[in-house]
PDB file of N, CA and C in Angstrom:
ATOM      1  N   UNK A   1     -83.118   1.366  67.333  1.00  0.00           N
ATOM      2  CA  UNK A   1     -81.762   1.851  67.513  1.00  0.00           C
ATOM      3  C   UNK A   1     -81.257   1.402  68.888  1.00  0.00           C
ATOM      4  N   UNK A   2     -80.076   0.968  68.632  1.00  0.00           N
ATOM      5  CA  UNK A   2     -79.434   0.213  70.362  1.00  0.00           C
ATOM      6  C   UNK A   2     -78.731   1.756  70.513  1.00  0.00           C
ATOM      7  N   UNK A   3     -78.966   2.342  72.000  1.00  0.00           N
ATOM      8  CA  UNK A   3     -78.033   3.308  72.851  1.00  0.00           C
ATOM      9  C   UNK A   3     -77.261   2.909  73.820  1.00  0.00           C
ATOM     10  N   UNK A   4     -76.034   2.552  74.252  1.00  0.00           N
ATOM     11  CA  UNK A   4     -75.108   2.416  75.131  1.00  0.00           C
ATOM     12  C   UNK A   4     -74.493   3.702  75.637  1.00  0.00           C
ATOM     13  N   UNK A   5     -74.883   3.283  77.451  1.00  0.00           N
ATOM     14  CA  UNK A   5     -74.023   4.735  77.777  1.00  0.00           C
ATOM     15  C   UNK A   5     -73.207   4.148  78.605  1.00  0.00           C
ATOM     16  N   UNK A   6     -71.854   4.632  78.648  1.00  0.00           N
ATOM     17  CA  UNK A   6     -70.848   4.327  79.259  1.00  0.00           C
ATOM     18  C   UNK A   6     -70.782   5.458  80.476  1.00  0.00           C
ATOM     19  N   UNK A   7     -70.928   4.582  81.784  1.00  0.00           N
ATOM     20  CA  UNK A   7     -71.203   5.610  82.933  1.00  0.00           C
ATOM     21  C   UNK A   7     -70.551   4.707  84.401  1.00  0.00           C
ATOM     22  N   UNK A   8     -69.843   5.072  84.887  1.00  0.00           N
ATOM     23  CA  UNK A   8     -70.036   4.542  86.213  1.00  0.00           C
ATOM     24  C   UNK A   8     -70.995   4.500  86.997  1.00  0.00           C
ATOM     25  N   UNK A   9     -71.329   3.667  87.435  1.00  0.00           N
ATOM     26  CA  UNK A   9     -72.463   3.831  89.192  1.00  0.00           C
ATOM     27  C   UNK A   9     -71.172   2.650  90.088  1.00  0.00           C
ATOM     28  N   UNK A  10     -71.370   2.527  91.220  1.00  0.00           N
ATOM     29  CA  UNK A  10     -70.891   1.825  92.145  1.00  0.00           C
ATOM     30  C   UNK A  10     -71.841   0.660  92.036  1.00  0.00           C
ATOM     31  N   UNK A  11     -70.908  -0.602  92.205  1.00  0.00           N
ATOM     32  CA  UNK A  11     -71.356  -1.757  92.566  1.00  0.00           C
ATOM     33  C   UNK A  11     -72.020  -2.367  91.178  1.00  0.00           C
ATOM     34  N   UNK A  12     -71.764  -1.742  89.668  1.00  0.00           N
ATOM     35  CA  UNK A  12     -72.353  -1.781  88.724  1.00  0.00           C
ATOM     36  C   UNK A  12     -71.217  -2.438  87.456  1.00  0.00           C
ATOM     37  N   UNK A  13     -71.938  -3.020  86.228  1.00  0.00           N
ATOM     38  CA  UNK A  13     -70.573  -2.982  84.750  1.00  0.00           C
ATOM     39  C   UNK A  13     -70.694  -1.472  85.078  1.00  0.00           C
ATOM     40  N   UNK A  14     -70.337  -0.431  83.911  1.00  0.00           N
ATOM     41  CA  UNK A  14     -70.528   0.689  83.819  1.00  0.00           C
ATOM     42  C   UNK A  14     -71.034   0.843  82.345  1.00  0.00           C
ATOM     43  N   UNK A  15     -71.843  -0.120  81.887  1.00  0.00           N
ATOM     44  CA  UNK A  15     -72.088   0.231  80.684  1.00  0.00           C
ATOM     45  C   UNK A  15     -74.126   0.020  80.647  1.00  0.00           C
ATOM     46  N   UNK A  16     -74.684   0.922  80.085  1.00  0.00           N
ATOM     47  CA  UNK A  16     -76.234   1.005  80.683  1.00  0.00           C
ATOM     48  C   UNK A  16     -77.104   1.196  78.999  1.00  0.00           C
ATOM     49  N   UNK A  17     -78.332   0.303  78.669  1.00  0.00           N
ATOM     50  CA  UNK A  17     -78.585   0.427  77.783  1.00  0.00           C
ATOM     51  C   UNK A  17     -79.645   1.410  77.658  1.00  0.00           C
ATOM     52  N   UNK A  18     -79.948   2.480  77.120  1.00  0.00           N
ATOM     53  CA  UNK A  18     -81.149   3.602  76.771  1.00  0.00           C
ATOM     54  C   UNK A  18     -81.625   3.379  75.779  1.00  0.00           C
ATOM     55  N   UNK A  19     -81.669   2.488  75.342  1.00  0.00           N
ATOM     56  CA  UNK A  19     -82.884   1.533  74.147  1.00  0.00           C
ATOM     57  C   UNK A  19     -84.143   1.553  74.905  1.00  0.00           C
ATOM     58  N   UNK A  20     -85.438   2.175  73.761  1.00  0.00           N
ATOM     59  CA  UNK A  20     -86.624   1.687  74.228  1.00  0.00           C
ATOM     60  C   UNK A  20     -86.952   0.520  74.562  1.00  0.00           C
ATOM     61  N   UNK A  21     -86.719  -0.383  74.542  1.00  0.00           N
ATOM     62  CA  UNK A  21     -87.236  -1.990  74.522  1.00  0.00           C
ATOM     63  C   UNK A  21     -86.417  -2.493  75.621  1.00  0.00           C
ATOM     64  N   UNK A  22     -85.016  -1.861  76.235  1.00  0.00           N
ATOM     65  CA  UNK A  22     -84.390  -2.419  77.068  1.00  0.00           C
ATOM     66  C   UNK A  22     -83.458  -1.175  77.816  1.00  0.00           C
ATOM     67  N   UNK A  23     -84.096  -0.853  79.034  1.00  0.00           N
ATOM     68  CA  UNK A  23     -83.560   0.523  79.696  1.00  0.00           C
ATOM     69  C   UNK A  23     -82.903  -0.176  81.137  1.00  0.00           C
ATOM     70  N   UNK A  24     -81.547   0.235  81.440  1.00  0.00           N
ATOM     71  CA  UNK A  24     -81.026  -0.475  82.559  1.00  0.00           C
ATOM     72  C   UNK A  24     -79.702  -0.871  81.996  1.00  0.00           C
ATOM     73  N   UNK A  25     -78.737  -1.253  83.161  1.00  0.00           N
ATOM     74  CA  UNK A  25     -77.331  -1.766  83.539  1.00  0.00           C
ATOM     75  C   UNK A  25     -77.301  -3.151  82.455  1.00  0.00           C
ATOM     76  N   UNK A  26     -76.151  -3.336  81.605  1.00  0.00           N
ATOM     77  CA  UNK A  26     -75.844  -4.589  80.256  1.00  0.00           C
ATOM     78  C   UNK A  26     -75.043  -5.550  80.839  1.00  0.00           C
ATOM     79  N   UNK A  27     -75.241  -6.599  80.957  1.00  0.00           N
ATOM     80  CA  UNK A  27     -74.588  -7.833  80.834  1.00  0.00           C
ATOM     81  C   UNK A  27     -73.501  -7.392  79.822  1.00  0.00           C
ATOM     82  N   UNK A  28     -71.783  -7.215  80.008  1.00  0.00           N
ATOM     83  CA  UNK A  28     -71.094  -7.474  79.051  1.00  0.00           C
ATOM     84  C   UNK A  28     -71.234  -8.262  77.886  1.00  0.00           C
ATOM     85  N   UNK A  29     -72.028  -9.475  78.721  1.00  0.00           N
ATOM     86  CA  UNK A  29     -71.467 -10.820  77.791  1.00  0.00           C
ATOM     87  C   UNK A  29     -72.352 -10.622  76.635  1.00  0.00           C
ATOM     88  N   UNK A  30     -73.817  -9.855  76.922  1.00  0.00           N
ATOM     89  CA  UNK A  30     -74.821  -9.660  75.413  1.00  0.00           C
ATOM     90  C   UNK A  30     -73.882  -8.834  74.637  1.00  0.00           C
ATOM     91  N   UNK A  31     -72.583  -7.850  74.577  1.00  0.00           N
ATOM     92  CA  UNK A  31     -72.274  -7.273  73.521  1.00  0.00           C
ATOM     93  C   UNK A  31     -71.195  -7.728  73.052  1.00  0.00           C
ATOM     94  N   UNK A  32     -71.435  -7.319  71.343  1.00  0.00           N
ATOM     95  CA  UNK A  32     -70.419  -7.412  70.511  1.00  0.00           C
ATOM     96  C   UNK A  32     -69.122  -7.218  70.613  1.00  0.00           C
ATOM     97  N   UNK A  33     -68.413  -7.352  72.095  1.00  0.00           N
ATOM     98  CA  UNK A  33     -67.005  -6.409  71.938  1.00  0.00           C
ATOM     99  C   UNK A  33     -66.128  -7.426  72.559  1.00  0.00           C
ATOM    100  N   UNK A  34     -64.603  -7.140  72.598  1.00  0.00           N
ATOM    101  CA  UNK A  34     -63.624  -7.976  72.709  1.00  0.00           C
ATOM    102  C   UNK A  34     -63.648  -8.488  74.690  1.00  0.00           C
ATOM    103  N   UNK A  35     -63.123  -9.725  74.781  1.00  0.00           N
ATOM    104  CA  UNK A  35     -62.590  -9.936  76.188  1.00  0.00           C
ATOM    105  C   UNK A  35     -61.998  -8.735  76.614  1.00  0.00           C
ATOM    106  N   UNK A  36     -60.805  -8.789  75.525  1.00  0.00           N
ATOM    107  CA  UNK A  36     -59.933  -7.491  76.048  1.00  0.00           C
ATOM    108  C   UNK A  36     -60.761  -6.078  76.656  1.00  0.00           C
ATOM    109  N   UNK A  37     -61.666  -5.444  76.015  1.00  0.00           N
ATOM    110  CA  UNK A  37     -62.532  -4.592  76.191  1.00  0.00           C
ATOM    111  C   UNK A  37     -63.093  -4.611  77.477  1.00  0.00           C
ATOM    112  N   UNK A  38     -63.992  -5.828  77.266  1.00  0.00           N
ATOM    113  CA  UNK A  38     -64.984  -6.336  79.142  1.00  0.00           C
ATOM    114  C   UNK A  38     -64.014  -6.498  79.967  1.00  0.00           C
ATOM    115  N   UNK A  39     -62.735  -6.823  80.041  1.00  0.00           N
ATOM    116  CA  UNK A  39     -61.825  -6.886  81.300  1.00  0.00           C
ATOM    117  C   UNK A  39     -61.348  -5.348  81.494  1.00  0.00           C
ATOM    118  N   UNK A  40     -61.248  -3.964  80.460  1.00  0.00           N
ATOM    119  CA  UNK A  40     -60.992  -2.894  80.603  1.00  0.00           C
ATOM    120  C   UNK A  40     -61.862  -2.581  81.189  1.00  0.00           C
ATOM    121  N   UNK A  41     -63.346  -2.902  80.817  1.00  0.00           N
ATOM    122  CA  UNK A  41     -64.412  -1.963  81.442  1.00  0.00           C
ATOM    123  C   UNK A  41     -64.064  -2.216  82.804  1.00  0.00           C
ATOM    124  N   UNK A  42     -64.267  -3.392  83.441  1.00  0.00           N
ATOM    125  CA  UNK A  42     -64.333  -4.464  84.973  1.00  0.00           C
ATOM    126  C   UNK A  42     -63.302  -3.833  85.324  1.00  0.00           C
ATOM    127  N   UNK A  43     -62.280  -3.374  85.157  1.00  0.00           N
ATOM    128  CA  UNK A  43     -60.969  -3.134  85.497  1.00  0.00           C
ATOM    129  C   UNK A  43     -61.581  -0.857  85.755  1.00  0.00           C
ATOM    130  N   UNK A  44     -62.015  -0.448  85.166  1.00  0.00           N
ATOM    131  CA  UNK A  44     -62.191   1.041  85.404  1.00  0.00           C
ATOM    132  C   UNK A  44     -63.440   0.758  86.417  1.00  0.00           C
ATOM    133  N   UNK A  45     -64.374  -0.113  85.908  1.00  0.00           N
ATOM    134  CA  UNK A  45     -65.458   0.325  87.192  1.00  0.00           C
ATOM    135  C   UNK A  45     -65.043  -0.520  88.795  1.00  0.00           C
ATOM    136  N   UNK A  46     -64.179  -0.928  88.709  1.00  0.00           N
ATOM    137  CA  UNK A  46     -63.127  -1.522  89.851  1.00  0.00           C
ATOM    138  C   UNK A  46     -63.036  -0.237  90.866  1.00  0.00           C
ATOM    139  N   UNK A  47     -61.965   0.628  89.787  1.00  0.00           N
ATOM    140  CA  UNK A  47     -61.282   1.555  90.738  1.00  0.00           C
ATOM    141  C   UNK A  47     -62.605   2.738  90.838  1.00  0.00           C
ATOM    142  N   UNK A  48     -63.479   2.713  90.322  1.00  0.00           N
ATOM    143  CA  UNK A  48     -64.391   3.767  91.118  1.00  0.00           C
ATOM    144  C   UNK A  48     -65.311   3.070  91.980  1.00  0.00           C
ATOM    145  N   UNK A  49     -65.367   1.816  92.249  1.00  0.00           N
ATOM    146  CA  UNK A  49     -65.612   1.397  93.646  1.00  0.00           C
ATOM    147  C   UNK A  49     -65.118   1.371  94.458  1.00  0.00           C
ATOM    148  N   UNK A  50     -63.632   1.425  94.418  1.00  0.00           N
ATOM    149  CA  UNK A  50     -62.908   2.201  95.442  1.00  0.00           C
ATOM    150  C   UNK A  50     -62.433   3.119  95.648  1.00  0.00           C
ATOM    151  N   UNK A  51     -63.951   4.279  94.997  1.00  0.00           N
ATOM    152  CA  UNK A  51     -64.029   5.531  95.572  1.00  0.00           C
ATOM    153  C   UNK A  51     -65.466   5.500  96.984  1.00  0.00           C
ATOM    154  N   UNK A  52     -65.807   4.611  96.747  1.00  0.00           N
ATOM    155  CA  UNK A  52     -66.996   4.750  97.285  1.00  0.00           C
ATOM    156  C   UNK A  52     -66.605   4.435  99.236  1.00  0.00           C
ATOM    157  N   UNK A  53     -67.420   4.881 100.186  1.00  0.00           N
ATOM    158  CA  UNK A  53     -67.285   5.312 101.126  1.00  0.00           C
ATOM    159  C   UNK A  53     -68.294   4.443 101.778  1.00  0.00           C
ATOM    160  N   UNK A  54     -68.067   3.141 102.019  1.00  0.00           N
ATOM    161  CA  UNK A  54     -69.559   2.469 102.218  1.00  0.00           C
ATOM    162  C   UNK A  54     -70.472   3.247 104.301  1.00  0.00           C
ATOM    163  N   UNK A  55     -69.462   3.472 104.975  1.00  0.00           N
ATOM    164  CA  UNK A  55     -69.875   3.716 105.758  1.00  0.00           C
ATOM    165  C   UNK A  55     -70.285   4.945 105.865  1.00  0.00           C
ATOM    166  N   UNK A  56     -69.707   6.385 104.962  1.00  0.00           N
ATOM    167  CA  UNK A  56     -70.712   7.695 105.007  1.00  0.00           C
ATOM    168  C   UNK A  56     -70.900   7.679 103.297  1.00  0.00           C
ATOM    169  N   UNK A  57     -71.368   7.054 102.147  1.00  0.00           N
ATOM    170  CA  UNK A  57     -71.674   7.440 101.137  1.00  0.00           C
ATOM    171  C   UNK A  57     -71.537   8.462 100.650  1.00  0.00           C
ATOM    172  N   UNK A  58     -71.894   9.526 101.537  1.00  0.00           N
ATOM    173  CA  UNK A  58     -71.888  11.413 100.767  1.00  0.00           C
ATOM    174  C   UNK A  58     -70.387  11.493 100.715  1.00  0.00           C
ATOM    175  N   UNK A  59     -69.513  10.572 101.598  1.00  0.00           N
ATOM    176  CA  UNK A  59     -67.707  11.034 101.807  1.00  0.00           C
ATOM    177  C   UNK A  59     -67.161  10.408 100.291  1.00  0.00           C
ATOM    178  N   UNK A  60     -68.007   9.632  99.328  1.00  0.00           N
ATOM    179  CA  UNK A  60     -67.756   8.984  98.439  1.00  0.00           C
ATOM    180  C   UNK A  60     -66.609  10.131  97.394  1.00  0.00           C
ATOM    181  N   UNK A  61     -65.622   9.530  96.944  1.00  0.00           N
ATOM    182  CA  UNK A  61     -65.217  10.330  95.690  1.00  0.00           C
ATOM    183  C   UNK A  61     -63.484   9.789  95.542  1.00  0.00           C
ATOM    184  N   UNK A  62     -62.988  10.603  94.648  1.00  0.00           N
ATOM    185  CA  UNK A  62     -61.511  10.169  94.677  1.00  0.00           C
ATOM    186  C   UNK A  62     -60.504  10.834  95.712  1.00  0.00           C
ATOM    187  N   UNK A  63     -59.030  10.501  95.708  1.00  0.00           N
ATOM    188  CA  UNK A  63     -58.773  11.059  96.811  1.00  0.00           C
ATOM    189  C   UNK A  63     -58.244  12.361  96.193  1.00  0.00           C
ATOM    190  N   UNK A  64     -58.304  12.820  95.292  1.00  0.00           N
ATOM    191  CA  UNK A  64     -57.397  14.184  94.265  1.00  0.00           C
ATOM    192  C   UNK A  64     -57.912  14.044  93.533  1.00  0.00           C
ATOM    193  N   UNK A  65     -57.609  15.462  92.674  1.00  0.00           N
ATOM    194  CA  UNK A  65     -58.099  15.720  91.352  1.00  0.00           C
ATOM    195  C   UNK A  65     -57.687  14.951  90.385  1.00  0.00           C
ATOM    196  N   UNK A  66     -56.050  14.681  90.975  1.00  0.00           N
ATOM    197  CA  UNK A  66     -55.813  14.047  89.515  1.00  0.00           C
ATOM    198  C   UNK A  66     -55.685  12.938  89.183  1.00  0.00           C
ATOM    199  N   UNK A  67     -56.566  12.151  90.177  1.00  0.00           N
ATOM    200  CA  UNK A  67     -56.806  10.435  90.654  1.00  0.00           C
ATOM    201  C   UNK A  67     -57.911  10.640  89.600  1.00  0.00           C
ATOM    202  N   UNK A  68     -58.563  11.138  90.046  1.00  0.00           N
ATOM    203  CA  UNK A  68     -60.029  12.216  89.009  1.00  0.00           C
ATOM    204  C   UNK A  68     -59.770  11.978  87.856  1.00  0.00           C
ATOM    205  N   UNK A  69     -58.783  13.020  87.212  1.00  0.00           N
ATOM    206  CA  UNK A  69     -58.971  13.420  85.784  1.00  0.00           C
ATOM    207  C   UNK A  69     -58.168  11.960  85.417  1.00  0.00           C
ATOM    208  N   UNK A  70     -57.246  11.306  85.931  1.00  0.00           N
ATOM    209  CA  UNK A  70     -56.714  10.170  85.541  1.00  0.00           C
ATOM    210  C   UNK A  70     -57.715   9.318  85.086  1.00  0.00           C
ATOM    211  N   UNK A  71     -58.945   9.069  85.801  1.00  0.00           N
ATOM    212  CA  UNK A  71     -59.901   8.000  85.785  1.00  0.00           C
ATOM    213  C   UNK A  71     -61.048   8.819  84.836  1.00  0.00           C
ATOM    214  N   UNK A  72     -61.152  10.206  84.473  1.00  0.00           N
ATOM    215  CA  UNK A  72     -61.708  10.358  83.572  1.00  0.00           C
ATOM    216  C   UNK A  72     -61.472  10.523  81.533  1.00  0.00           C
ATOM    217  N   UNK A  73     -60.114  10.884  82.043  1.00  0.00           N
ATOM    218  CA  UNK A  73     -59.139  10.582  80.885  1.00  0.00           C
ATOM    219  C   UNK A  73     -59.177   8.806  80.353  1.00  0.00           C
ATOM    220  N   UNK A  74     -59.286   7.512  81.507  1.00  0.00           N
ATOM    221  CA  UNK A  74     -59.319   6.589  80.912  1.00  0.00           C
ATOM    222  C   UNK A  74     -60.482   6.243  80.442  1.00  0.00           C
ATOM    223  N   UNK A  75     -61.526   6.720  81.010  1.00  0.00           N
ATOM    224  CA  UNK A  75     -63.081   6.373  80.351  1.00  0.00           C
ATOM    225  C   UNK A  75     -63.179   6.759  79.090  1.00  0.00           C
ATOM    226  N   UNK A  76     -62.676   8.509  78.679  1.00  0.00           N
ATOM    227  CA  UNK A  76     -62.827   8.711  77.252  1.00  0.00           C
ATOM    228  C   UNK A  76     -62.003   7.667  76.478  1.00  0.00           C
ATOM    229  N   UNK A  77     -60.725   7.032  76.963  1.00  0.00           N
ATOM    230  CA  UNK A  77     -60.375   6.114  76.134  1.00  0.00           C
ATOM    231  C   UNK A  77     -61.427   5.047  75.533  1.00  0.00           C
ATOM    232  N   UNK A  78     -61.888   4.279  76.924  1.00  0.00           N
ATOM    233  CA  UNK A  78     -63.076   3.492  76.651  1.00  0.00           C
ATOM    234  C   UNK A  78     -63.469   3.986  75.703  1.00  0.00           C
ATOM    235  N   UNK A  79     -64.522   4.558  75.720  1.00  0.00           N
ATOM    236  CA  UNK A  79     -65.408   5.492  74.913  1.00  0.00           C
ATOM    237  C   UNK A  79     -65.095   5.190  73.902  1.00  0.00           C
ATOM    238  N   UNK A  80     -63.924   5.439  73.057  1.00  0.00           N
ATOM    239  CA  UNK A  80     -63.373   5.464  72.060  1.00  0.00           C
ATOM    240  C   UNK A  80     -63.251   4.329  71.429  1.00  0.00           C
ATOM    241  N   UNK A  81     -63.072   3.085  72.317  1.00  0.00           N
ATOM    242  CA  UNK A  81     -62.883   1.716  71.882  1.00  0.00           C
ATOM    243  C   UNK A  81     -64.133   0.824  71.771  1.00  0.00           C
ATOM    244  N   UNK A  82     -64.774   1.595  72.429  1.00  0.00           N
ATOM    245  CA  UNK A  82     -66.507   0.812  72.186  1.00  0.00           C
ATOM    246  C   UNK A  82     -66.824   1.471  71.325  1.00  0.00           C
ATOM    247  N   UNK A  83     -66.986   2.538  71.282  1.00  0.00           N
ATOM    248  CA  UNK A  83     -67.721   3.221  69.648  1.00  0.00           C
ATOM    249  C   UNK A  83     -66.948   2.521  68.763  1.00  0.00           C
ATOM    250  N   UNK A  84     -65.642   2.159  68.805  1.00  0.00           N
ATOM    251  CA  UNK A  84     -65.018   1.185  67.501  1.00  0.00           C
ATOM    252  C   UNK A  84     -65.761  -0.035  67.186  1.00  0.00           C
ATOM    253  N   UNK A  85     -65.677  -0.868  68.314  1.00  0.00           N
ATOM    254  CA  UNK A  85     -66.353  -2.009  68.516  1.00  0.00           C
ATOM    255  C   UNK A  85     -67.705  -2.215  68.562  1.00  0.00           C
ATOM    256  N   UNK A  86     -68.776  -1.483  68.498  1.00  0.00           N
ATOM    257  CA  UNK A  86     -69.782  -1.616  68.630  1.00  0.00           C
ATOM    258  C   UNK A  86     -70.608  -0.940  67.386  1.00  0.00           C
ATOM    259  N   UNK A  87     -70.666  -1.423  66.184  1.00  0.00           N
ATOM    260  CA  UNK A  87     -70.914  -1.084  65.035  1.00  0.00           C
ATOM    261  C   UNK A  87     -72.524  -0.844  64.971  1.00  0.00           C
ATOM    262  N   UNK A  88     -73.097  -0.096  64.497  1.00  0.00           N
ATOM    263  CA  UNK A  88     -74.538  -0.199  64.809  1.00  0.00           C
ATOM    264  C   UNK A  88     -75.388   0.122  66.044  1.00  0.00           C
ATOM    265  N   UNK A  89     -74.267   0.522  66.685  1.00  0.00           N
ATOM    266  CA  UNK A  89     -74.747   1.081  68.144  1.00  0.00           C
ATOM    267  C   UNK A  89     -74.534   2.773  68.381  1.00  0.00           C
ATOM    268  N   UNK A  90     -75.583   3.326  68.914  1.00  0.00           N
ATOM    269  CA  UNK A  90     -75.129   4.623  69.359  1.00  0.00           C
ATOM    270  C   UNK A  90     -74.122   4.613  71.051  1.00  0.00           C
ATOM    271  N   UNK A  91     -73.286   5.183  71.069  1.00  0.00           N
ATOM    272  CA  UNK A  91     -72.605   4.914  72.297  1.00  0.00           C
ATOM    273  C   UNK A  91     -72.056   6.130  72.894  1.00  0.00           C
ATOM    274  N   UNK A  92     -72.580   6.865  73.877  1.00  0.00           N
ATOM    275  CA  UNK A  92     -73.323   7.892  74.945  1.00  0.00           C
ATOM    276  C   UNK A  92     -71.802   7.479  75.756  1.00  0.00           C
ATOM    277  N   UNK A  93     -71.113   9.029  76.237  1.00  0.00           N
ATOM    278  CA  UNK A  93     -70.570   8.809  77.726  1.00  0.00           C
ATOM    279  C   UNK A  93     -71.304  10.019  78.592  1.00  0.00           C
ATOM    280  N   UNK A  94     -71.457   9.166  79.541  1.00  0.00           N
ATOM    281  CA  UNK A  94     -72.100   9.679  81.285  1.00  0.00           C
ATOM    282  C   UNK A  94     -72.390  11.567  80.681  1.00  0.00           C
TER     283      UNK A  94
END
């Protein structure tokens, strides 16, 4: 069974495989899903690298809540469009 979890980390795609045979951060380009899609993902894990705080790390985060719920509201979109696209896959958010 292939598991995809859709997660941010910094400096990362945001998409991570939890398959026995292959555990760790995915090359877009191995999955089944549209350009359009891999430029959405690249495009959300963008703006949560510029949450990150490289000189105090712990200061890391957004600047408001509703920078927040904005950027968590677009992931469930994701979510939604990879479970479309990814037929045969289980697909996990964070």
């Amino acid at each position: 069974m292939k598991i995809i979890k859709l997660m941010p980390d910094y400096q990362c795609f945001p998409l991570w495989s939890l398959s026995p045979d292959s555990i760790g951060n995915v090359d877009p380009e191995e999955l089944p899903i549209s350009q359009e899609l891999k430029a959405d993902l690249m495009s959300w894990a963008l703006k949560y690298d510029d949450t990150l705080d490289e000189e105090y790390p712990p200061d890391s985060g957004f600047s408001s809540e509703e920078d927040e719920a904005e950027f968590n509201k677009e992931g469930e979109h994701l979510f939604e469009r990879l479970k479309a696209e990814l037929k045969g896959y289980v697909v996990v958010l964070k």
